[in-house]
N, C-alpha and C. Protein backbone atom coordinates (compact mmCIF):
# COMPACT_ATOMS: atom_id res chain seq x y z
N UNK A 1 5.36 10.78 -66.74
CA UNK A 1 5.31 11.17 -65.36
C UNK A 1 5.17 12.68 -65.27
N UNK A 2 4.20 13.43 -64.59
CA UNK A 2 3.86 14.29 -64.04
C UNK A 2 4.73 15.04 -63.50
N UNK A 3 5.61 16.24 -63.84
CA UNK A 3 6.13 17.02 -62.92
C UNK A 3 5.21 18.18 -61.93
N UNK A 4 5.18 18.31 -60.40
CA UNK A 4 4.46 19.65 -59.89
C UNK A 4 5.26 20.80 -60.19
N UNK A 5 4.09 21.98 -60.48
CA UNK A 5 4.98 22.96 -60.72
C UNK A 5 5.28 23.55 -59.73
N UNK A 6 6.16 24.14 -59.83
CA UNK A 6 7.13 24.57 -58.54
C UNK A 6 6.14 25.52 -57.52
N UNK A 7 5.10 26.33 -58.03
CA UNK A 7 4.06 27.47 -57.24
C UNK A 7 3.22 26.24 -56.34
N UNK A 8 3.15 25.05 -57.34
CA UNK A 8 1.68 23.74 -55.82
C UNK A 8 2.76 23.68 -55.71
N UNK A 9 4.17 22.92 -55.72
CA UNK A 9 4.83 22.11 -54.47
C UNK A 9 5.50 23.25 -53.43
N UNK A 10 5.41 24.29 -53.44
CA UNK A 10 5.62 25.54 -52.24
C UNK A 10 4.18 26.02 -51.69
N UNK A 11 2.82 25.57 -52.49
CA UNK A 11 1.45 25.98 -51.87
C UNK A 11 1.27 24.31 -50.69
N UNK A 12 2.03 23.04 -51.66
CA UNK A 12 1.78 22.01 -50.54
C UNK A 12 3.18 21.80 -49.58
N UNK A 13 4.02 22.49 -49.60
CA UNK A 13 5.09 22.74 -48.40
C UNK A 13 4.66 23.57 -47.26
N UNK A 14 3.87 24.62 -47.64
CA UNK A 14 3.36 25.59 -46.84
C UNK A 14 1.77 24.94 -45.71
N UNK A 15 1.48 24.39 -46.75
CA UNK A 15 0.40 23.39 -46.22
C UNK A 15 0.58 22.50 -45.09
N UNK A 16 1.62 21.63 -45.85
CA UNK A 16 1.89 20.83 -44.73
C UNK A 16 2.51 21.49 -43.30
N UNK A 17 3.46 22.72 -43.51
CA UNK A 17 4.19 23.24 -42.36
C UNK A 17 2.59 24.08 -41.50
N UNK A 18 2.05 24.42 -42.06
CA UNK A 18 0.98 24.55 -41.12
C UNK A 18 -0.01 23.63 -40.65
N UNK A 19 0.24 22.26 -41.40
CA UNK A 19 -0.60 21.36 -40.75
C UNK A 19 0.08 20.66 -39.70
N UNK A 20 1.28 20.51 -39.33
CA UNK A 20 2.46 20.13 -38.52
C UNK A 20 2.34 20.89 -37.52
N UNK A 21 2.80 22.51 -37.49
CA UNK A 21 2.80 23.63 -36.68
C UNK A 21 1.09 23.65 -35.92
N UNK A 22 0.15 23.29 -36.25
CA UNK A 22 -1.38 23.10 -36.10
C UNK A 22 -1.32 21.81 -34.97
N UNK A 23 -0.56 20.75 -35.48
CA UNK A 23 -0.69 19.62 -34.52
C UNK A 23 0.35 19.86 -33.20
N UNK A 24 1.49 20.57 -33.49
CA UNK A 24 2.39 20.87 -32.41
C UNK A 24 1.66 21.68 -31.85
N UNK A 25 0.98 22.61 -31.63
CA UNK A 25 0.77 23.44 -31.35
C UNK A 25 -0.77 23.05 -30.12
N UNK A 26 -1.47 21.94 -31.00
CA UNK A 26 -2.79 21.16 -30.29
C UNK A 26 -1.94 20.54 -29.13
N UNK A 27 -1.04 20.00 -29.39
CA UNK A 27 -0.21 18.94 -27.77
C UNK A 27 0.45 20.01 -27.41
N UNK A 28 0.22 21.13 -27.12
CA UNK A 28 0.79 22.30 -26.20
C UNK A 28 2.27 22.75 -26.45
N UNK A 29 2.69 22.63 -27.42
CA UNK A 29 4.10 22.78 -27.33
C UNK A 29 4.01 23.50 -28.31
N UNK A 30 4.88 24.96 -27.48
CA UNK A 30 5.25 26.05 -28.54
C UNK A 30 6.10 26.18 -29.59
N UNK A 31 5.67 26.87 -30.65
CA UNK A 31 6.46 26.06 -32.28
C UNK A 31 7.43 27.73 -31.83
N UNK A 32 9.04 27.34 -32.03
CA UNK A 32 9.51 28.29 -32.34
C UNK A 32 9.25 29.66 -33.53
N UNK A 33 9.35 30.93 -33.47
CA UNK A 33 9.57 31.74 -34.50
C UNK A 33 10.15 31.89 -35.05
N UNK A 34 10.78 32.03 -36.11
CA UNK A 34 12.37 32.60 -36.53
C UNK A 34 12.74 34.27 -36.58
N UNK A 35 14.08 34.58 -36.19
CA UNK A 35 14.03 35.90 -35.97
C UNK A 35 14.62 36.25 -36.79
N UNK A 36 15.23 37.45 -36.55
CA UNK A 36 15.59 38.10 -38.15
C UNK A 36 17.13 36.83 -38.73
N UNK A 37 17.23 37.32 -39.71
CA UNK A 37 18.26 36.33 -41.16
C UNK A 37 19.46 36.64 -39.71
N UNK A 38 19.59 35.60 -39.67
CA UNK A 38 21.64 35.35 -38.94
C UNK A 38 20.82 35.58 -37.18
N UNK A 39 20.44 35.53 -36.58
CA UNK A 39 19.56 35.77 -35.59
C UNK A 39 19.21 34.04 -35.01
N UNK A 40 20.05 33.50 -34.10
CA UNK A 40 19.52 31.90 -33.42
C UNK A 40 18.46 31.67 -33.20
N UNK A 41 17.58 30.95 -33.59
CA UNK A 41 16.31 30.80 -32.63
C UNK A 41 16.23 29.60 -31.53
N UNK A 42 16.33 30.12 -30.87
CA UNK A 42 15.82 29.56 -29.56
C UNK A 42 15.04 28.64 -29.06
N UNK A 43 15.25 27.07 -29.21
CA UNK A 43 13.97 26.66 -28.94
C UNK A 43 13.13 26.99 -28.07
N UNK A 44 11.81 26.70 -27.54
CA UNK A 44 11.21 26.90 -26.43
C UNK A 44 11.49 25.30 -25.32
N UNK A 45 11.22 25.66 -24.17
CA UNK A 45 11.49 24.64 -22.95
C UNK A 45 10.28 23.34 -23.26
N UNK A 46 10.83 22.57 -22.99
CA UNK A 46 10.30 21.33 -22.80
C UNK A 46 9.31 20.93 -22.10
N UNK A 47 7.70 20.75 -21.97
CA UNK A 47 7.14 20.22 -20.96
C UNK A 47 6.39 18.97 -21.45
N UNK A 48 6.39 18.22 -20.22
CA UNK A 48 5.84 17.03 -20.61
C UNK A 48 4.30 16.84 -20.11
N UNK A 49 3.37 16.67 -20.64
CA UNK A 49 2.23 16.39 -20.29
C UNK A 49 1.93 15.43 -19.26
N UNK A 50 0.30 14.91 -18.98
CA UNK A 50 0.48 13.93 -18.33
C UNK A 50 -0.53 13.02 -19.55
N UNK A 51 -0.20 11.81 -19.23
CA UNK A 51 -0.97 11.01 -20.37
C UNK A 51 -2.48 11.17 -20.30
N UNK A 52 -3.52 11.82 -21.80
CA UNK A 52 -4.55 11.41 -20.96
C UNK A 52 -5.24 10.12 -22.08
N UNK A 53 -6.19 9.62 -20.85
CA UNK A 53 -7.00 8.27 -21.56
C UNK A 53 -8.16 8.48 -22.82
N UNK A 54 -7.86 8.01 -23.78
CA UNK A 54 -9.00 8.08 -24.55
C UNK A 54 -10.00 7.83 -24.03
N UNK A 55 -11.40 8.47 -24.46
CA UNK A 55 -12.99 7.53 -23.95
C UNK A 55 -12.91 6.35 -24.16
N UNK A 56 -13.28 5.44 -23.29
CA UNK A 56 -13.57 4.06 -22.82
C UNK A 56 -12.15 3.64 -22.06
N UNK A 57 -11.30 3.82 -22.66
CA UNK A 57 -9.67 3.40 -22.19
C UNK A 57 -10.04 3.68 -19.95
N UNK A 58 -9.63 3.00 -19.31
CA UNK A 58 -9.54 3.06 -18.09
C UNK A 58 -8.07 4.34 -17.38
N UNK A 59 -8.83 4.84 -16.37
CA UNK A 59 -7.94 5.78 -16.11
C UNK A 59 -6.76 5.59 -15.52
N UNK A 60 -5.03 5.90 -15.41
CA UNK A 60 -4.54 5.39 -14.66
C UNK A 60 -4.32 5.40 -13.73
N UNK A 61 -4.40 4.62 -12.67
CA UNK A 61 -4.04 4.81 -11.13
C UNK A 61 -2.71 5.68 -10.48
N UNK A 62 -3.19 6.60 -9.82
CA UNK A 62 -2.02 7.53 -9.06
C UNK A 62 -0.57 6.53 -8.87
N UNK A 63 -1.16 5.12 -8.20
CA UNK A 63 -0.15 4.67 -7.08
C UNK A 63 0.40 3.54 -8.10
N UNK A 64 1.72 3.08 -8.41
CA UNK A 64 2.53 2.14 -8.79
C UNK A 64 2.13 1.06 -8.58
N UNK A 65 2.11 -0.36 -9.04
CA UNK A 65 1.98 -1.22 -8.70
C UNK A 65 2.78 -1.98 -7.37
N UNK A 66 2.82 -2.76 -6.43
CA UNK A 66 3.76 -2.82 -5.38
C UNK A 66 4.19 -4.65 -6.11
N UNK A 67 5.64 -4.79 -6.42
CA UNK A 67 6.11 -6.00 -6.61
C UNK A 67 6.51 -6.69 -4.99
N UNK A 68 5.44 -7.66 -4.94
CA UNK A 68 5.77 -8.52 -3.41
C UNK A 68 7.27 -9.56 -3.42
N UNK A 69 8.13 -8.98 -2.33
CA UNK A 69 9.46 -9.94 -2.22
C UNK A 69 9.04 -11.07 -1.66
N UNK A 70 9.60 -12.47 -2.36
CA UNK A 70 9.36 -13.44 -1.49
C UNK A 70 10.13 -13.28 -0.14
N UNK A 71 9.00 -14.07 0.55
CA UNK A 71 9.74 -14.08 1.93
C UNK A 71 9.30 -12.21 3.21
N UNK A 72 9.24 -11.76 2.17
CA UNK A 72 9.39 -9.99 2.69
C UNK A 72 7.97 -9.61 2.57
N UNK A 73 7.16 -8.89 3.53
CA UNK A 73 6.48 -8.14 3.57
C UNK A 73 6.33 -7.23 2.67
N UNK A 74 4.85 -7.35 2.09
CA UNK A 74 4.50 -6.45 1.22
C UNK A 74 2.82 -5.84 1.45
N UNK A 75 2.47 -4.39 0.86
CA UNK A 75 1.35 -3.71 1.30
C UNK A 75 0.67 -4.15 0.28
N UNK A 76 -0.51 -3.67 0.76
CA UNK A 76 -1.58 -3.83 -0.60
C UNK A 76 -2.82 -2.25 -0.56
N UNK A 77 -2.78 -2.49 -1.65
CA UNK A 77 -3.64 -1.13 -1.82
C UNK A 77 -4.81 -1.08 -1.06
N UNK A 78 -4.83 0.06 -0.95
CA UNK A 78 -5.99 0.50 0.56
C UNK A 78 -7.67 0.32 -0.35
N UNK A 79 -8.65 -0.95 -0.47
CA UNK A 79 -9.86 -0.51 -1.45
C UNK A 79 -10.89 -0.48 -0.34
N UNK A 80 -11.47 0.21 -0.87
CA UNK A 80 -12.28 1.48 -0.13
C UNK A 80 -13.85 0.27 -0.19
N UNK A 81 -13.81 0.25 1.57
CA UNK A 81 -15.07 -1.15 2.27
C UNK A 81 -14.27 -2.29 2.72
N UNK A 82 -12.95 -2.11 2.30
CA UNK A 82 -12.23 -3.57 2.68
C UNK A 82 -10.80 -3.06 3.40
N UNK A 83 -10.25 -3.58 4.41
CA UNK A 83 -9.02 -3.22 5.08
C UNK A 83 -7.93 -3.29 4.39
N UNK A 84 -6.90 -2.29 5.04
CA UNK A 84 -5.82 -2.78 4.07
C UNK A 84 -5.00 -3.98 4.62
N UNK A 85 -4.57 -4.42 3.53
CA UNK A 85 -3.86 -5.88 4.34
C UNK A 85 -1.87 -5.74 4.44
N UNK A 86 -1.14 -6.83 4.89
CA UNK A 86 0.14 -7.44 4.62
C UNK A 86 0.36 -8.39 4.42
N UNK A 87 1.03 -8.87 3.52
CA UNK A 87 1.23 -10.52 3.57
C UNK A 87 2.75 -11.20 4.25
N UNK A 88 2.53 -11.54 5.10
CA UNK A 88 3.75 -11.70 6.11
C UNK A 88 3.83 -13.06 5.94
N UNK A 89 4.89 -13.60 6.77
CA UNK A 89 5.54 -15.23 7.01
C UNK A 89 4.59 -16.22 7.03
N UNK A 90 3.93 -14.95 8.50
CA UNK A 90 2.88 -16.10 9.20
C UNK A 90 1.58 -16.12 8.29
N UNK A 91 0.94 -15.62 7.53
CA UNK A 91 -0.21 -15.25 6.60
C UNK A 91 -0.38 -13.69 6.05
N UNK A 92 -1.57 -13.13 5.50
CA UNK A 92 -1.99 -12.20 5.07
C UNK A 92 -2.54 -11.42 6.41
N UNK A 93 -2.58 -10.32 7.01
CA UNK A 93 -2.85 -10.11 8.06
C UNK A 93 -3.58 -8.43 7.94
N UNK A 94 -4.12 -7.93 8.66
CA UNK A 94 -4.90 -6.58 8.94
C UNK A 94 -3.87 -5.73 8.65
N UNK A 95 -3.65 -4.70 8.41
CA UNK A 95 -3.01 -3.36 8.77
C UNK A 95 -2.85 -3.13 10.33
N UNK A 96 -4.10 -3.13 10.66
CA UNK A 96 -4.68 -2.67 12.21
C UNK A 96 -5.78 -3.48 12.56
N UNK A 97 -5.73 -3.85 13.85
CA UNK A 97 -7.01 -4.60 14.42
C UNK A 97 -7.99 -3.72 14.37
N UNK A 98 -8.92 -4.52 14.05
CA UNK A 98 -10.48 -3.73 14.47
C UNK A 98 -10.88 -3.05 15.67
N UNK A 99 -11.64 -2.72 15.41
CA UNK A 99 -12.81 -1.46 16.16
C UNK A 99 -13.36 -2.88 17.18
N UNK A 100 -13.22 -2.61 18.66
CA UNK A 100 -13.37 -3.32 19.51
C UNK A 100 -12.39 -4.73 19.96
N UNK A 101 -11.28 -4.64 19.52
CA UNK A 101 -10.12 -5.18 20.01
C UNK A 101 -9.51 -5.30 21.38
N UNK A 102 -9.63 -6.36 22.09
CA UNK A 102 -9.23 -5.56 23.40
C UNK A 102 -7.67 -5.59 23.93
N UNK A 103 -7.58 -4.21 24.53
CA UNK A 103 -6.49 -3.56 24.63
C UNK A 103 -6.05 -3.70 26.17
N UNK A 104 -4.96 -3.95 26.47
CA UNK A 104 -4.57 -4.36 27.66
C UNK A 104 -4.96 -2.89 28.97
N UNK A 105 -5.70 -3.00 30.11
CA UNK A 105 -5.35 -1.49 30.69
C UNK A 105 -3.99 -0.83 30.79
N UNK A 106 -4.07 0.36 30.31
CA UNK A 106 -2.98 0.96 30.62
C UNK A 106 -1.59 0.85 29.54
N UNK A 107 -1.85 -0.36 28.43
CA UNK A 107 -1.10 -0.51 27.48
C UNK A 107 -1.09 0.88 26.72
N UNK A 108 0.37 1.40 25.85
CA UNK A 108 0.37 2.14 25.28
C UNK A 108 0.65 2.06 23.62
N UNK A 109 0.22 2.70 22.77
CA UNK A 109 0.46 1.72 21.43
C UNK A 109 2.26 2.10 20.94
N UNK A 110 2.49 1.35 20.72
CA UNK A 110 4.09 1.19 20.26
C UNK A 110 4.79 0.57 18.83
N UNK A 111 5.98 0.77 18.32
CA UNK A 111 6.11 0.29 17.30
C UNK A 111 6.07 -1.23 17.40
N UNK A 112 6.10 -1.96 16.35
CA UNK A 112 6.52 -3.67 16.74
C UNK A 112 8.36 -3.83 16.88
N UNK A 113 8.95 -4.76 17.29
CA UNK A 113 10.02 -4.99 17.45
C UNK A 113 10.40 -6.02 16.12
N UNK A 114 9.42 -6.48 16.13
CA UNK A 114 9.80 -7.49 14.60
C UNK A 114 8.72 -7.42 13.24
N UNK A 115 9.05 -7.30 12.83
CA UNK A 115 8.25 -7.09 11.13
C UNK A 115 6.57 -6.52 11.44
N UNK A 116 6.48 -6.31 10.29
CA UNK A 116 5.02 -5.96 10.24
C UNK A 116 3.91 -6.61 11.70
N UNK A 117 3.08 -5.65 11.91
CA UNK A 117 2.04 -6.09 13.35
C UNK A 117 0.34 -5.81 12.95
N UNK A 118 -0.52 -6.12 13.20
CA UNK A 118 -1.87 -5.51 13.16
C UNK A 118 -1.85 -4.29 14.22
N UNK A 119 -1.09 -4.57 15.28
CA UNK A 119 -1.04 -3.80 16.53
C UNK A 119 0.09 -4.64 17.63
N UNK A 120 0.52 -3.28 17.97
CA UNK A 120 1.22 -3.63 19.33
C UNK A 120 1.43 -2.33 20.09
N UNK A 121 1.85 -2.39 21.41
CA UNK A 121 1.63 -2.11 22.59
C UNK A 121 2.71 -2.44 23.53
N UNK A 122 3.17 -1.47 24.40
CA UNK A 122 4.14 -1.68 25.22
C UNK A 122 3.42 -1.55 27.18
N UNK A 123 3.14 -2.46 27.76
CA UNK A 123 2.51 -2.08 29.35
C UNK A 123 3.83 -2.29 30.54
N UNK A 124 3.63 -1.59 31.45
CA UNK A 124 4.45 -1.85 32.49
C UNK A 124 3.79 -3.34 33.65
N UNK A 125 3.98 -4.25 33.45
CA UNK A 125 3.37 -5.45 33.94
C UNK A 125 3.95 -6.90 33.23
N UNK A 126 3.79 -7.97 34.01
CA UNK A 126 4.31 -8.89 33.86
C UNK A 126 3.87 -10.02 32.47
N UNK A 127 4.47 -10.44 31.44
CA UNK A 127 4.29 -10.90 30.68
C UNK A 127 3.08 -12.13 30.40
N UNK A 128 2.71 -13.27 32.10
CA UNK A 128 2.18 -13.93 32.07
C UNK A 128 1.25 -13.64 32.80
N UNK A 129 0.70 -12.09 33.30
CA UNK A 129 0.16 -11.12 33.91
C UNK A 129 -0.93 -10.68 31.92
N UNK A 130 -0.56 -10.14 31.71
CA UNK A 130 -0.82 -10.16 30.51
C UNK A 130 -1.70 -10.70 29.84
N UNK A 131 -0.96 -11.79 29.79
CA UNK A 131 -0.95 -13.37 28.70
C UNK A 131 -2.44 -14.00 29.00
N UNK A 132 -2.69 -13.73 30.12
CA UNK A 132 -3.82 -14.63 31.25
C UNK A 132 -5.03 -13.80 30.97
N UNK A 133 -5.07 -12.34 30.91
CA UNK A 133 -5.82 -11.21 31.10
C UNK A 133 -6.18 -11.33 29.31
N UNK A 134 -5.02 -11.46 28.63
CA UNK A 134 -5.96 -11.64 26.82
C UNK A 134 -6.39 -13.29 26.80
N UNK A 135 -5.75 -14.09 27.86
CA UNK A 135 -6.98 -15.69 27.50
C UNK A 135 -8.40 -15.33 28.05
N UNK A 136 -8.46 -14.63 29.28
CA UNK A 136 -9.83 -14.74 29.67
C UNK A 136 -10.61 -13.29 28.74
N UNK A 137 -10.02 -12.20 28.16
CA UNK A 137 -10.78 -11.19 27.68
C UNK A 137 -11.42 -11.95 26.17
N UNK A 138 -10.27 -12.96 25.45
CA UNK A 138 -11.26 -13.72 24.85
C UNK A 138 -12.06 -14.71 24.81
N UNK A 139 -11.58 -15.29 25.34
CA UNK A 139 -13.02 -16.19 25.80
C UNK A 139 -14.50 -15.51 25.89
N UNK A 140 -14.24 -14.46 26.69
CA UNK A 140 -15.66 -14.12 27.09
C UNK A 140 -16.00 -13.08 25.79
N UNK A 141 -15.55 -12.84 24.81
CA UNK A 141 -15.57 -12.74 23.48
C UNK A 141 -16.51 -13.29 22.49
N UNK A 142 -15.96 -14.77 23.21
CA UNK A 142 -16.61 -16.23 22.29
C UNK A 142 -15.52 -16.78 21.02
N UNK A 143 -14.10 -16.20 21.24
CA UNK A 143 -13.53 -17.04 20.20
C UNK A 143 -13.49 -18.38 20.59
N UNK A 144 -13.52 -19.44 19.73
CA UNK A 144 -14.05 -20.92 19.64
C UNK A 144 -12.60 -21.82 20.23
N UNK A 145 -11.48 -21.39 19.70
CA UNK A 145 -10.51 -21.73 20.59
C UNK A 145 -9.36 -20.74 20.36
N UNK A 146 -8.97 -20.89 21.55
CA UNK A 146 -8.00 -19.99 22.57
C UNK A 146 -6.98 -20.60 23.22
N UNK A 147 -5.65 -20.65 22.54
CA UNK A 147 -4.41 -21.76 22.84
C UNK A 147 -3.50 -20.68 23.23
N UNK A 148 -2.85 -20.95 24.91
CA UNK A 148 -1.77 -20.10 25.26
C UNK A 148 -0.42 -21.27 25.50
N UNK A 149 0.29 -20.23 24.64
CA UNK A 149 1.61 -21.97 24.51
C UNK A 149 2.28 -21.51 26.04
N UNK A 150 3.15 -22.41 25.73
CA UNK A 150 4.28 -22.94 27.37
C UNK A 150 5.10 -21.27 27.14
N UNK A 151 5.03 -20.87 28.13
CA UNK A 151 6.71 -19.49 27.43
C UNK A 151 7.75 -20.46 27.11
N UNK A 152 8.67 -19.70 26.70
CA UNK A 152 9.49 -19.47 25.66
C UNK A 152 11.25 -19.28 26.80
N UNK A 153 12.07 -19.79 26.50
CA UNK A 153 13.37 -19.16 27.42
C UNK A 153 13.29 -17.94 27.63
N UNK A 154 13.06 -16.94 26.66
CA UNK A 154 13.24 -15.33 27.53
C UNK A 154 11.86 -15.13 28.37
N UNK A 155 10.71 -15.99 28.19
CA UNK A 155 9.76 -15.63 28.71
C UNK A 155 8.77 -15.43 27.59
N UNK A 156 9.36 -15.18 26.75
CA UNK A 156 7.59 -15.03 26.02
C UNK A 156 7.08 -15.99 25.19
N UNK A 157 5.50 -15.77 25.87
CA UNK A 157 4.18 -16.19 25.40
C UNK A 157 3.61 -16.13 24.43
N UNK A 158 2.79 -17.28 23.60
CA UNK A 158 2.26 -16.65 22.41
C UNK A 158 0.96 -17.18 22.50
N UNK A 159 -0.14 -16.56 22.39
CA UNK A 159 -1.76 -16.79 22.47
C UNK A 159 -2.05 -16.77 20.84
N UNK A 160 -2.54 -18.51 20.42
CA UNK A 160 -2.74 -18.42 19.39
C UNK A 160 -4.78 -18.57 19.38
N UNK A 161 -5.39 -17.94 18.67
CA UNK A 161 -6.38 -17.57 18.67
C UNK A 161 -7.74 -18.37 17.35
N UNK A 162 -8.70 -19.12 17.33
CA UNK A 162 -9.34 -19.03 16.04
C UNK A 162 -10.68 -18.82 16.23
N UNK A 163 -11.66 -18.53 15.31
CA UNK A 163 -13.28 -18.42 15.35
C UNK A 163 -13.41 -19.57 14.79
N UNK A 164 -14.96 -19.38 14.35
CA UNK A 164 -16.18 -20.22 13.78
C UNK A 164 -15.34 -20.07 11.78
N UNK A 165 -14.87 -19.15 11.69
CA UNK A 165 -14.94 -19.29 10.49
C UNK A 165 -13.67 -19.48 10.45
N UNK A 166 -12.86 -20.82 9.71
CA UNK A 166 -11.68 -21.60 9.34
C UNK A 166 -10.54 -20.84 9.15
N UNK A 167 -10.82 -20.14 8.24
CA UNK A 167 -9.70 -19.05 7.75
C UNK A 167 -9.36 -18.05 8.68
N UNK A 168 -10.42 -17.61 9.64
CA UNK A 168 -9.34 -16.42 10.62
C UNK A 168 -9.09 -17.20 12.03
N UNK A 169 -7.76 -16.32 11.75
CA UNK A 169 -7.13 -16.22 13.28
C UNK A 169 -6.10 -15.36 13.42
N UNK A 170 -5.65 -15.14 14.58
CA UNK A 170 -5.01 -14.30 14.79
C UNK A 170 -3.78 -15.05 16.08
N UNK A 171 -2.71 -14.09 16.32
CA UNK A 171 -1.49 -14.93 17.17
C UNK A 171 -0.91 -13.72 17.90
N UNK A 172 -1.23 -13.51 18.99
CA UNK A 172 -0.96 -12.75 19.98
C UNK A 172 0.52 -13.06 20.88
N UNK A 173 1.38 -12.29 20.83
CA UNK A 173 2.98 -12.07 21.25
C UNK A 173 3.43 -11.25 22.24
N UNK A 174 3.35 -11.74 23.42
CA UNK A 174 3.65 -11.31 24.67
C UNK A 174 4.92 -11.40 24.94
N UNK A 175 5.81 -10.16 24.81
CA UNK A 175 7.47 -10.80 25.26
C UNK A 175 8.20 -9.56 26.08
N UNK A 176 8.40 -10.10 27.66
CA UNK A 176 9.31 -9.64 28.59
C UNK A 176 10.16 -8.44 27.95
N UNK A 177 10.22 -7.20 28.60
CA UNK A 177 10.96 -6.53 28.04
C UNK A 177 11.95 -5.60 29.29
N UNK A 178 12.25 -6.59 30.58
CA UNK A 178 12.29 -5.90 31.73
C UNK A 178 11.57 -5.32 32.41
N UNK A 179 10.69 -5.67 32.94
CA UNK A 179 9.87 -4.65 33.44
C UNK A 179 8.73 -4.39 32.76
N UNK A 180 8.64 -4.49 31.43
CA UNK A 180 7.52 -4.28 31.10
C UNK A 180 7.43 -5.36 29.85
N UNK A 181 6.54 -5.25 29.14
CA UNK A 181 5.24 -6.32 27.94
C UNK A 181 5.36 -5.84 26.66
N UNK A 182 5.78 -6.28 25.99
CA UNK A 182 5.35 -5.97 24.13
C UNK A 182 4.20 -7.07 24.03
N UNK A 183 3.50 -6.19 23.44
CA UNK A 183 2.03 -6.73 23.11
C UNK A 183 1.99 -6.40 21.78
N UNK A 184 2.03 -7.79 20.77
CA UNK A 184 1.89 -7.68 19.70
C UNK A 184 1.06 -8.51 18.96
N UNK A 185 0.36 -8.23 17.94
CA UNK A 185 -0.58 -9.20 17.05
C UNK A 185 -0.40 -8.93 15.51
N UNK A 186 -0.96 -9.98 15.19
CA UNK A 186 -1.24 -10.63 14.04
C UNK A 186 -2.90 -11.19 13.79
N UNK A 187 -3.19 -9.83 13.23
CA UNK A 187 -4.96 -10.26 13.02
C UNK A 187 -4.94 -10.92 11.70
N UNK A 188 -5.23 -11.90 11.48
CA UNK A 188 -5.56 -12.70 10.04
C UNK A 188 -6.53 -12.02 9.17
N UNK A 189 -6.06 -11.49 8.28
CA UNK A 189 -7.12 -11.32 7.14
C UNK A 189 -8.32 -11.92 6.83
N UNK A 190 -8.32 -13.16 7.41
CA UNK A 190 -9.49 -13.97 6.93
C UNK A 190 -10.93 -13.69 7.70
N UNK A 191 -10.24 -13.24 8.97
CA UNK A 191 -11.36 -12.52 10.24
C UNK A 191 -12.04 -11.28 9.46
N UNK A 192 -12.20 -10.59 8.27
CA UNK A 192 -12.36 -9.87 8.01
C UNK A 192 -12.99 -9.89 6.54
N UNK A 193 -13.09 -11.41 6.22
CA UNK A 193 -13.34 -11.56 4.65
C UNK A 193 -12.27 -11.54 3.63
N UNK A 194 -10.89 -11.43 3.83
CA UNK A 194 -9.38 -10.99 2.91
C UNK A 194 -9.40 -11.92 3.00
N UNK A 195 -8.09 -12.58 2.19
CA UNK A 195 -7.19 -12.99 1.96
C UNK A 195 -6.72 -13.84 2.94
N UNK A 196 -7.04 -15.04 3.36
CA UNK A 196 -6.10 -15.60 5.03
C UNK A 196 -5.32 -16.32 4.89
């Protein structure tokens, strides 16, 4: 067996500490100096990079994945030509109604009172005042059918809505608020090509 003589195994110690110090040094992290004999050295501060992707490897997305609660409302990522959606109780539904939606006169837009909405709206006017004014604004629309249920003990109405195409619809929520109307919806995803 081969002993190295002591001059290569300090020419390949030296080697390697600069081939080490070479690679620390490529991932950005500063290699301490040593200072004089009895003298601490100091490491340098810590930074962490951000990961990057090899060529071909896919880049990673800014935004977290979103884990959907059963039962609970969850978002979905905003892709760019397509709306963003929610997936609620009642189905998968719009973010926001579309561009030409019709809006009650004089309604103002408001938060919803209960879970996720496509849209809602608060008016000073009577609930079945309302209710009557979104059966006939769609109809003359052309949605294919247009069902306004019986109210409800506090008074409110619900206009359930469908087209030509199976999968969308939407459910419109008219409810007394003293004096004035919560106007709320639920646009179906499916009216839109998503998810219904």
């Amino acid at each position: 067996m081969e002993v190295m003589p002591t001059a290569a195994r300090r020419l390949l110690a030296a080697v390697m500490a600069a081939l080490v110090a070479s690679a620390i040094a490529a991932c950005g992290i500063p290699v301490p100096t040593p200072g004089r004999p009895g003298e601490p050295v100091t490491p340098p501060p810590v930074t962490v990079a951000s990961p990057t992707p090899s060529p071909g490897q896919p880049t990673p997305s800014p935004q977290a994945e979103l884990t959907p609660v059963p039962g609970g409302a969850s978002g979905s990522p905003e892709v760019p030509g397509r709306p963003a959606t929610t997936v609620t109780e009642w189905g998968t539904i719009l973010d926001r109604v579309p561009e030409g939606f019709p809006v009650y006169p004089g309604a103002a837009g408001t938060d919803p009172i209960e879970g996720p909405a496509s849209g809602a709206w608060e008016v000073v006017a009577e609930a079945n005042e309302v209710a009557d004014w979104y059966v006939a604004a769609f109809e003359e629309l052309g949605w294919s059918m247009v069902d306004l249920g019986s109210p409800l003990e506090d008074g409110t109405q619900v206009l359930d809505l469908a087209s030509d195409l199976p999968e969308c619809r939407v459910q419109v929520t008219f409810r007394p608020l003293g004096g004035s109307t919560m106007i709320s919806v639920l646009y179906g995803a499916g009216c839109a090509g998503g998810d219904g």
